[in-house]
C-alpha atoms as a PDB file:
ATOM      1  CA  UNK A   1       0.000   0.000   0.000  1.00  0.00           C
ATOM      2  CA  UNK A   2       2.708   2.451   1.005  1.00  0.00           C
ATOM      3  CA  UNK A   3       4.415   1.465  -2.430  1.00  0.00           C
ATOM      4  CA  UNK A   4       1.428   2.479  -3.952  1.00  0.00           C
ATOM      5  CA  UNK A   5       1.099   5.624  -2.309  1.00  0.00           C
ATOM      6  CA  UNK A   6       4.926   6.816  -2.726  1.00  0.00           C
ATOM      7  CA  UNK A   7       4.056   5.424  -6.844  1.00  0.00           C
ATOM      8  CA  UNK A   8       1.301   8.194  -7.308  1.00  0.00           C
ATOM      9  CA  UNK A   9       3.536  10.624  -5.642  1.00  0.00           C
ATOM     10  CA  UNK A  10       6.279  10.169  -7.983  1.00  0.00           C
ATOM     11  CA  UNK A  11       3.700  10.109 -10.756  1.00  0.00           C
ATOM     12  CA  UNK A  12       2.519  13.526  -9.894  1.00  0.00           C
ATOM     13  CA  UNK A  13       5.527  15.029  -9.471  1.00  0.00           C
ATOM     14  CA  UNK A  14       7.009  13.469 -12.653  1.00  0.00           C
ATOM     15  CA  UNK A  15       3.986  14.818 -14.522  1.00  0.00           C
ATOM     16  CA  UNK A  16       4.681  18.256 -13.406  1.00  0.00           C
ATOM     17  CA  UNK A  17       8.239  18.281 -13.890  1.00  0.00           C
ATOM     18  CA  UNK A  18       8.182  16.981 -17.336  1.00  0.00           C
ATOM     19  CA  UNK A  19       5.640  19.552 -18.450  1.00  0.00           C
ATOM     20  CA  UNK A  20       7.835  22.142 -17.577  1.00  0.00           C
ATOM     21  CA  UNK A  21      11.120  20.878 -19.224  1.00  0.00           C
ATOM     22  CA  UNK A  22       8.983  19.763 -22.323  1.00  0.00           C
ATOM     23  CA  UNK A  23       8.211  23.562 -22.783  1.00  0.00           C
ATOM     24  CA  UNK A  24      11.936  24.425 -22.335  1.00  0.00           C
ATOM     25  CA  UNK A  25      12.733  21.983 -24.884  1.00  0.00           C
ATOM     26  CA  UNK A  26      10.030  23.255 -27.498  1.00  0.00           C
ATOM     27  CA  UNK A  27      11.669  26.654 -27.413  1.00  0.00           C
ATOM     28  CA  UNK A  28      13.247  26.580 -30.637  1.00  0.00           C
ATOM     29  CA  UNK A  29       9.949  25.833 -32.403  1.00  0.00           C
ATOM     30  CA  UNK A  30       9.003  29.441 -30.937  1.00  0.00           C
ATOM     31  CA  UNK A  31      11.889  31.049 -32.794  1.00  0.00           C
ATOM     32  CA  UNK A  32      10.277  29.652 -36.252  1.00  0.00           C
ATOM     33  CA  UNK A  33       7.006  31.218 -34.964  1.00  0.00           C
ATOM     34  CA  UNK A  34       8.512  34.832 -34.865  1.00  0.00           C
ATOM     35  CA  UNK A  35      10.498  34.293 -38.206  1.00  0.00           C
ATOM     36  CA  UNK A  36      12.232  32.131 -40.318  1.00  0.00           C
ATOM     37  CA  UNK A  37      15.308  32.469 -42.390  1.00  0.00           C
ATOM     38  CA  UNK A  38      19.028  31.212 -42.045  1.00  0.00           C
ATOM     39  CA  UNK A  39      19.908  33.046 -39.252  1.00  0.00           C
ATOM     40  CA  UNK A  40      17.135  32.220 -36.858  1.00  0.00           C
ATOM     41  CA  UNK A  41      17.389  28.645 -37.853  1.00  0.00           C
ATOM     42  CA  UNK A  42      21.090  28.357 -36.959  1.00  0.00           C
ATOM     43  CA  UNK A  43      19.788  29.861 -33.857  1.00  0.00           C
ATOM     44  CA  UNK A  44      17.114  27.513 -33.559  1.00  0.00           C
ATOM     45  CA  UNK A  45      18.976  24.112 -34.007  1.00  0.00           C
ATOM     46  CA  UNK A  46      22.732  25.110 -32.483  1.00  0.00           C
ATOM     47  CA  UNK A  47      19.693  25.978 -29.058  1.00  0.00           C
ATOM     48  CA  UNK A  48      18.195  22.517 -29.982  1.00  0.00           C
ATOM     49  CA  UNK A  49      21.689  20.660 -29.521  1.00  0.00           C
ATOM     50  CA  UNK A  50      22.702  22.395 -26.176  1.00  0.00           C
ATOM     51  CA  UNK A  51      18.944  21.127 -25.398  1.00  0.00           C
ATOM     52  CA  UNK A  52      19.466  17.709 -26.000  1.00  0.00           C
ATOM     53  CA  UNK A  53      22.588  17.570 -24.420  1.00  0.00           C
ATOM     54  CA  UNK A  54      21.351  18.913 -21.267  1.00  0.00           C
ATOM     55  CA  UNK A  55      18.266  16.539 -21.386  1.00  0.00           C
ATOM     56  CA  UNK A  56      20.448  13.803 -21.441  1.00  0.00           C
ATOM     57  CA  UNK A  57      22.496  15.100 -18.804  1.00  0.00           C
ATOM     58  CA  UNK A  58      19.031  15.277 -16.729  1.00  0.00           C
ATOM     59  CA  UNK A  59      18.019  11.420 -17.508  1.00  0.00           C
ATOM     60  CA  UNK A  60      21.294  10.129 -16.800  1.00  0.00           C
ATOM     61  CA  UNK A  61      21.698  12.406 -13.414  1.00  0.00           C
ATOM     62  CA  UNK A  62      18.361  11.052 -12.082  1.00  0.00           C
ATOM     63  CA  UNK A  63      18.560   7.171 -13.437  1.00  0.00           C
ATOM     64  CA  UNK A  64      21.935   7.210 -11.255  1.00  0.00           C
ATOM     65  CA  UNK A  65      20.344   8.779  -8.091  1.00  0.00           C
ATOM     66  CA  UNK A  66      17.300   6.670  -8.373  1.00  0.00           C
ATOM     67  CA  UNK A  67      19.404   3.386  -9.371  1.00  0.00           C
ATOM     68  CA  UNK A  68      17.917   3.188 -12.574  1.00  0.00           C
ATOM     69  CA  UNK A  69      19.509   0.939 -14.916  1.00  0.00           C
ATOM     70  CA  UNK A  70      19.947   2.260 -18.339  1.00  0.00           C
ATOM     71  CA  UNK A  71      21.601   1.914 -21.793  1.00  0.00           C
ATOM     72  CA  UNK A  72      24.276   4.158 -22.300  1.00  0.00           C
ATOM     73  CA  UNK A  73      24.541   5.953 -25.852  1.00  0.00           C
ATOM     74  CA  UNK A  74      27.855   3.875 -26.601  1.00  0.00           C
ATOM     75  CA  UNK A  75      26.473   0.708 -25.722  1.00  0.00           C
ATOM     76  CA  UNK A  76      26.177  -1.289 -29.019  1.00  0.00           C
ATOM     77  CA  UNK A  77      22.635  -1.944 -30.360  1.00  0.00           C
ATOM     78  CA  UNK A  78      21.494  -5.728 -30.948  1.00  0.00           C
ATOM     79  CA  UNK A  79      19.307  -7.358 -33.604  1.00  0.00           C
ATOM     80  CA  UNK A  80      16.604  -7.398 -30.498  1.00  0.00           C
ATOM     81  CA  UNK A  81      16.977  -3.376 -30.611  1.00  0.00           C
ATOM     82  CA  UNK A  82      16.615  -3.277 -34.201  1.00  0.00           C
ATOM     83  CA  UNK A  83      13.697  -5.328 -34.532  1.00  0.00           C
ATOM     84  CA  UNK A  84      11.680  -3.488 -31.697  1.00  0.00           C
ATOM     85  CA  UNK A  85      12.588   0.056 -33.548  1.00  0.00           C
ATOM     86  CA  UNK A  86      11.163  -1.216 -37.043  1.00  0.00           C
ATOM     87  CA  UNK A  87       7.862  -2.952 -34.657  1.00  0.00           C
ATOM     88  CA  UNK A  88       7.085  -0.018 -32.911  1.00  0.00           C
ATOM     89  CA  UNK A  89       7.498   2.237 -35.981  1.00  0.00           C
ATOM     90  CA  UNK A  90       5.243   0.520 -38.006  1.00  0.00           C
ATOM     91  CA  UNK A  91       2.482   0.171 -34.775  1.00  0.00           C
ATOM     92  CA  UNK A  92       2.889   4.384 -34.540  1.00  0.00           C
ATOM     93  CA  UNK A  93       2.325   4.514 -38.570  1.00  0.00           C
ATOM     94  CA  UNK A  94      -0.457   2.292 -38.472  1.00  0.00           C
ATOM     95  CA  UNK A  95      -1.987   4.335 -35.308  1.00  0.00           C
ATOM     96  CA  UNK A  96      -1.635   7.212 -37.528  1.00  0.00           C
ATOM     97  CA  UNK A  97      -3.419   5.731 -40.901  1.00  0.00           C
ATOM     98  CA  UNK A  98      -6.333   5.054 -38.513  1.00  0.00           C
ATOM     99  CA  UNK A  99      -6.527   8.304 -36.951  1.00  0.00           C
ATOM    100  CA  UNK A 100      -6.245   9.595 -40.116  1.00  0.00           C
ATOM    101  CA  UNK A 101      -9.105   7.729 -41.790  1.00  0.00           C
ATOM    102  CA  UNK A 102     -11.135   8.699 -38.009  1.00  0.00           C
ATOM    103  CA  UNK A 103     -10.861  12.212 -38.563  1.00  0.00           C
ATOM    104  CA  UNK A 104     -11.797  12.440 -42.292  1.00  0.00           C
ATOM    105  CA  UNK A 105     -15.446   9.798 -41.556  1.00  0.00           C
ATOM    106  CA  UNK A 106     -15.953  11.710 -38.528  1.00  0.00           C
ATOM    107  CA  UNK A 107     -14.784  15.466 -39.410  1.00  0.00           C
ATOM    108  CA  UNK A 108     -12.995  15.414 -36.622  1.00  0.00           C
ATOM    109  CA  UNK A 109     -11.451  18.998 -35.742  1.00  0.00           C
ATOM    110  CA  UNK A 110      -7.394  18.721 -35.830  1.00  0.00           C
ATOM    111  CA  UNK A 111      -6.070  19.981 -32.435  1.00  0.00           C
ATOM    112  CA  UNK A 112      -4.353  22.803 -31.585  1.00  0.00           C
ATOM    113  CA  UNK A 113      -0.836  21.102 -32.106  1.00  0.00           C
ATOM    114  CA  UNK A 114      -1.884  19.957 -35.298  1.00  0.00           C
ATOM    115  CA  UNK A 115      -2.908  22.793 -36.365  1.00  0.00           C
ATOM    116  CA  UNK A 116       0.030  24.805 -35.549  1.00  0.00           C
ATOM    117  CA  UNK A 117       2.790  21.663 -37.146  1.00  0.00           C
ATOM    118  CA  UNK A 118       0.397  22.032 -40.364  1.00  0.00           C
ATOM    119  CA  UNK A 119       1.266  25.985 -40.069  1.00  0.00           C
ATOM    120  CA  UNK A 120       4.842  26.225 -39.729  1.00  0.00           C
ATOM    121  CA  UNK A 121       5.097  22.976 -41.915  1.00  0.00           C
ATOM    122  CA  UNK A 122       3.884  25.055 -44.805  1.00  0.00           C
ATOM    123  CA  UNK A 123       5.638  27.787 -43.958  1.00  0.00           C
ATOM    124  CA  UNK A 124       8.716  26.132 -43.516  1.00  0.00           C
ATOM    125  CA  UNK A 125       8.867  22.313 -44.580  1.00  0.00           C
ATOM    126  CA  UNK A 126      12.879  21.472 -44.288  1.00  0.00           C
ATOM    127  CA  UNK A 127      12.773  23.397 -41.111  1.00  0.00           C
ATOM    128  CA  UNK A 128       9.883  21.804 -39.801  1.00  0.00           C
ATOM    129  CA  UNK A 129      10.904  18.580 -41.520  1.00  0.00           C
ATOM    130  CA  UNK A 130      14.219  18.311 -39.117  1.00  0.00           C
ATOM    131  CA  UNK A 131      12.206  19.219 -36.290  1.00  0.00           C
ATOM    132  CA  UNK A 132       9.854  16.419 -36.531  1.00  0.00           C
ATOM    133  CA  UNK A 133      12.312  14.006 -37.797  1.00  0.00           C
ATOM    134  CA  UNK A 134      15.441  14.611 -36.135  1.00  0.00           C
ATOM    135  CA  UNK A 135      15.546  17.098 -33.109  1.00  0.00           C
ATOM    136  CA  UNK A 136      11.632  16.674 -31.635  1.00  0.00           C
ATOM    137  CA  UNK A 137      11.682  12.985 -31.252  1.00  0.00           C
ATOM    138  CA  UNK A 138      15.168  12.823 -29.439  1.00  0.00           C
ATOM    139  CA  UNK A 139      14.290  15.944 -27.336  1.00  0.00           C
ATOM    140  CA  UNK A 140      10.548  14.192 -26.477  1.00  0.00           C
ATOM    141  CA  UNK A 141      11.874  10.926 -25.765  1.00  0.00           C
ATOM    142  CA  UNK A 142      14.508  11.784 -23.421  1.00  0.00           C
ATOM    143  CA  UNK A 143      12.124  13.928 -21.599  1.00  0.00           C
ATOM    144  CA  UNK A 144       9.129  11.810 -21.617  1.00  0.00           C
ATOM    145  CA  UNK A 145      10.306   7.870 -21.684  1.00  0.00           C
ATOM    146  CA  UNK A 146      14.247   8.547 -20.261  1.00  0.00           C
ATOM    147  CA  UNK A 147      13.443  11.003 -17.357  1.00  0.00           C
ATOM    148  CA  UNK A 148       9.933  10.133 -16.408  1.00  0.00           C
ATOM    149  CA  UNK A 149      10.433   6.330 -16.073  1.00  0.00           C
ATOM    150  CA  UNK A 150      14.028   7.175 -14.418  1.00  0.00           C
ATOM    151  CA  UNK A 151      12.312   8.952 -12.168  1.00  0.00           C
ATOM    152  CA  UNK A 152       9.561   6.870 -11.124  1.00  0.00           C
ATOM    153  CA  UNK A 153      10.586   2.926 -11.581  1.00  0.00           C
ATOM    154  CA  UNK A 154      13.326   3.085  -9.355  1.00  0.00           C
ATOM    155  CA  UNK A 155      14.408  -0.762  -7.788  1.00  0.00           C
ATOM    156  CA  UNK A 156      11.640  -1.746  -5.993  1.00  0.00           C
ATOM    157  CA  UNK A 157       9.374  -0.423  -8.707  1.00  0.00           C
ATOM    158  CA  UNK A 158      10.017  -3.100 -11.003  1.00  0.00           C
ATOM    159  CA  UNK A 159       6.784  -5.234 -10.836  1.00  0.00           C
ATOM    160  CA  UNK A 160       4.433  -5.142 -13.894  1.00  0.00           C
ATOM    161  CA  UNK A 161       1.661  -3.399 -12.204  1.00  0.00           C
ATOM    162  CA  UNK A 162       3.923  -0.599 -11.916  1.00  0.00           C
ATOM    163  CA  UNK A 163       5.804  -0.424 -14.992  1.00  0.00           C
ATOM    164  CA  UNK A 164       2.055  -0.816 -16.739  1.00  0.00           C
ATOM    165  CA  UNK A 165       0.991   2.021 -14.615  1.00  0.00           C
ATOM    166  CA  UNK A 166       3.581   4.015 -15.509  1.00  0.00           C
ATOM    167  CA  UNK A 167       3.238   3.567 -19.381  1.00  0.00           C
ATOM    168  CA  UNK A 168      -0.646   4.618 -19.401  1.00  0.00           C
ATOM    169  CA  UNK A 169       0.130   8.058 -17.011  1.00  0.00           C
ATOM    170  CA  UNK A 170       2.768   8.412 -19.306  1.00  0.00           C
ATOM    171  CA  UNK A 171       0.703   7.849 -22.563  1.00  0.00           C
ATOM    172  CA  UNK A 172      -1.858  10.019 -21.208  1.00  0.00           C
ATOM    173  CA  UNK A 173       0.138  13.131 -20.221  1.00  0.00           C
ATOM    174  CA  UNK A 174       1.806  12.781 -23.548  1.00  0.00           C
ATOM    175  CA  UNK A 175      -1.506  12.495 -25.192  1.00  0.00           C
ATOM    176  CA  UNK A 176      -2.660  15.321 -23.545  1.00  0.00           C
ATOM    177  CA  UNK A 177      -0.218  17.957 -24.266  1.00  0.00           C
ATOM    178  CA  UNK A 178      -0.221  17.074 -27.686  1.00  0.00           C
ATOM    179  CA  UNK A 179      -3.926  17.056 -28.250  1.00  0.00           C
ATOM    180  CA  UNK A 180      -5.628  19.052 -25.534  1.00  0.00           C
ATOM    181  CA  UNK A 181      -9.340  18.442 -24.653  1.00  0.00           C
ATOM    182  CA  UNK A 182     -10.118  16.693 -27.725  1.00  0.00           C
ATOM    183  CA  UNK A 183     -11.144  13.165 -27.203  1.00  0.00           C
ATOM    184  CA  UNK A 184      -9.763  11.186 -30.231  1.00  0.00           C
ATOM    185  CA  UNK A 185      -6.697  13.178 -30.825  1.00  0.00           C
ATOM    186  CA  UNK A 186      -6.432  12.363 -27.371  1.00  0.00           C
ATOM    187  CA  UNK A 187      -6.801   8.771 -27.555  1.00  0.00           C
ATOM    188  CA  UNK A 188      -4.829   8.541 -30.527  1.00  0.00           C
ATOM    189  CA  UNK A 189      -1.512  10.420 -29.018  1.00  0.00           C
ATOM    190  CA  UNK A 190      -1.733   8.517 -26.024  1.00  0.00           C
ATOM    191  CA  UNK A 191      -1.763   5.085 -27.686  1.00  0.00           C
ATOM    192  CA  UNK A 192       1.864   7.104 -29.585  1.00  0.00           C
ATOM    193  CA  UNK A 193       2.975   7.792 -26.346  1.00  0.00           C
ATOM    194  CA  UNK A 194       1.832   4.098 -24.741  1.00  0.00           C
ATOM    195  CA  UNK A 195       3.588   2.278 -27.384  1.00  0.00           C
ATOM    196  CA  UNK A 196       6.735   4.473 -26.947  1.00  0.00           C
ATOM    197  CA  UNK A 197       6.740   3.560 -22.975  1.00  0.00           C
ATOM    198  CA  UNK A 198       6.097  -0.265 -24.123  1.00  0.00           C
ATOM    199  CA  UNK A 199       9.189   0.050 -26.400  1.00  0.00           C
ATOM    200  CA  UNK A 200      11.074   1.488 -23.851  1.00  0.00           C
ATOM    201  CA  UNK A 201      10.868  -0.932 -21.255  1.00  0.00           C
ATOM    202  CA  UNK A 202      11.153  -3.810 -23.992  1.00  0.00           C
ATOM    203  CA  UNK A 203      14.561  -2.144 -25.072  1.00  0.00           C
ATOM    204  CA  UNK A 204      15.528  -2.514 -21.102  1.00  0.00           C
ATOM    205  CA  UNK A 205      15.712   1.137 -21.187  1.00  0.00           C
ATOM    206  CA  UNK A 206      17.298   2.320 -24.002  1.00  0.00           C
ATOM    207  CA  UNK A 207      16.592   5.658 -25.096  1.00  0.00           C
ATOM    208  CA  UNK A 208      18.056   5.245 -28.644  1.00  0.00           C
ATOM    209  CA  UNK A 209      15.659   2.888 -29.589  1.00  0.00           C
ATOM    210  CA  UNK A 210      13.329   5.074 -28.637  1.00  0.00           C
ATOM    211  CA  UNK A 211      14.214   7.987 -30.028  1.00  0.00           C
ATOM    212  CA  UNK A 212      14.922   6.099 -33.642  1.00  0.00           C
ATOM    213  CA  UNK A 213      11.835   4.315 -33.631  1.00  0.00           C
ATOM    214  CA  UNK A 214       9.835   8.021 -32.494  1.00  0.00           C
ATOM    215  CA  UNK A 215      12.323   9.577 -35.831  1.00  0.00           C
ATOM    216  CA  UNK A 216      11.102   6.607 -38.573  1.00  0.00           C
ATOM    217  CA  UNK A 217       7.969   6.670 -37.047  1.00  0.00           C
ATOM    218  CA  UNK A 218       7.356  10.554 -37.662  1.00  0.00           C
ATOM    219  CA  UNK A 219       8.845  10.362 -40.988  1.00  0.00           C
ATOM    220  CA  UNK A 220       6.579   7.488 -41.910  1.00  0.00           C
ATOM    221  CA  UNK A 221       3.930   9.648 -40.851  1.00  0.00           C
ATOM    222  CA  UNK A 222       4.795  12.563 -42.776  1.00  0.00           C
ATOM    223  CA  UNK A 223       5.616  10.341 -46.071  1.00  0.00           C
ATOM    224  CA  UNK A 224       2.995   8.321 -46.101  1.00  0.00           C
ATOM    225  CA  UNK A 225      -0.381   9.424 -43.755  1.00  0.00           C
ATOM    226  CA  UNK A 226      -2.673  12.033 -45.695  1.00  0.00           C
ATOM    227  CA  UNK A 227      -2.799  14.598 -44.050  1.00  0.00           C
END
């Protein structure tokens, strides 16, 4: 009971903490919101770098205070590692056709996030191309799967209950802030975010996979989902 109490604790506090360094890390999208041209995107992606490093720098400081275990980025990747990155890719893609096809039966709304990608996507598609591609996934995943499952599955937080716990809060706060109040935007970026945590834990913690699988998955969306 106590373990269960001290669980939802660490959830909450997660929750909030994340939030706040996920805005940090989306700062460089707000520099392609004021303007875009060569100098603002040097700006935008030399900020994204010193970002990622110190998100890294973050998720391995609390996975060694909390006796996480965790992959290393030097640690050489297995067939196992490969295999899950190509699985959970196609899953996301596959989340995505049907969300797609939901949206256009239904005339669903797009949500605020969508609508403002769409936006600076057209206004700037290598840009905005990168972002999604490249710098957003690593950035998201070492925020939301590296630090917030560092933070709360420490040792004696190991049991399934827990770790399944910890992927649907997880889904659902990443389904949230990327779909507000909308219900099946809501559903549908939580499922992302679920199958991310899955992958995560499948990898035994290893945020490259996750951040790979997040990049192919993003560009599969982007080549191949109508939008």
């Amino acid at each position: 009971m106590n373990f269960t109490i001290y669980l939802i604790g660490n959830l909450l506090i997660v929750s909030v903490l994340s939030v706040i360094i996920v805005n940090i890390s989306s700062l460089p999208v707000y520099i392609y919101l004021i303007t875009a041209n060569w100098f603002t995107l040097l700006v935008s992606f030399s900020l994204y770098a010193v970002i990622i490093v110190f998100l890294y720098n973050i998720y391995k400081t609390t996975a060694e205070l909390r006796q996480f275990d965790f992959r290393p980025w030097r640690t050489r990747l297995n067939k196992r590692a490969l295999l899950l990155m190509v699985i959970g890719a196609v899953i996301i893609v596959a989340l995505a056709f049907g969300y797609a096809k939901l949206t256009a039966v239904w005339h669903i709304t797009e949500s605020g996030n969508e609508r403002a990608l769409d936006l600076l996507l057209r206004k700037n598609p290598v840009a905005m191309t990168l972002d999604a591609v490249i710098f957003g996934p690593i950035a998201e995943e070492l925020s939301f799967r590296g630090f917030f499952f560092s933070y709360v599955l420490s040792d004696q937080y190991l049991g399934r209950e827990y770790q399944a716990a910890t992927i649907v809060i997880n889904g659902l706060l990443f389904g949230y802030l990327h779909s507000g109040n909308s219900l099946v935007p809501l559903a549908y970026y939580t499922l992302f975010g679920m199958v991310l945590g899955t992958i995560y834990l499948l990898s035994k913690h290893d945020i490259r996979v996750n951040s790979v699988t997040h990049m192919l998955a993003n560009l599969g969306i982007l080549w191949l989902v109508p939008s």
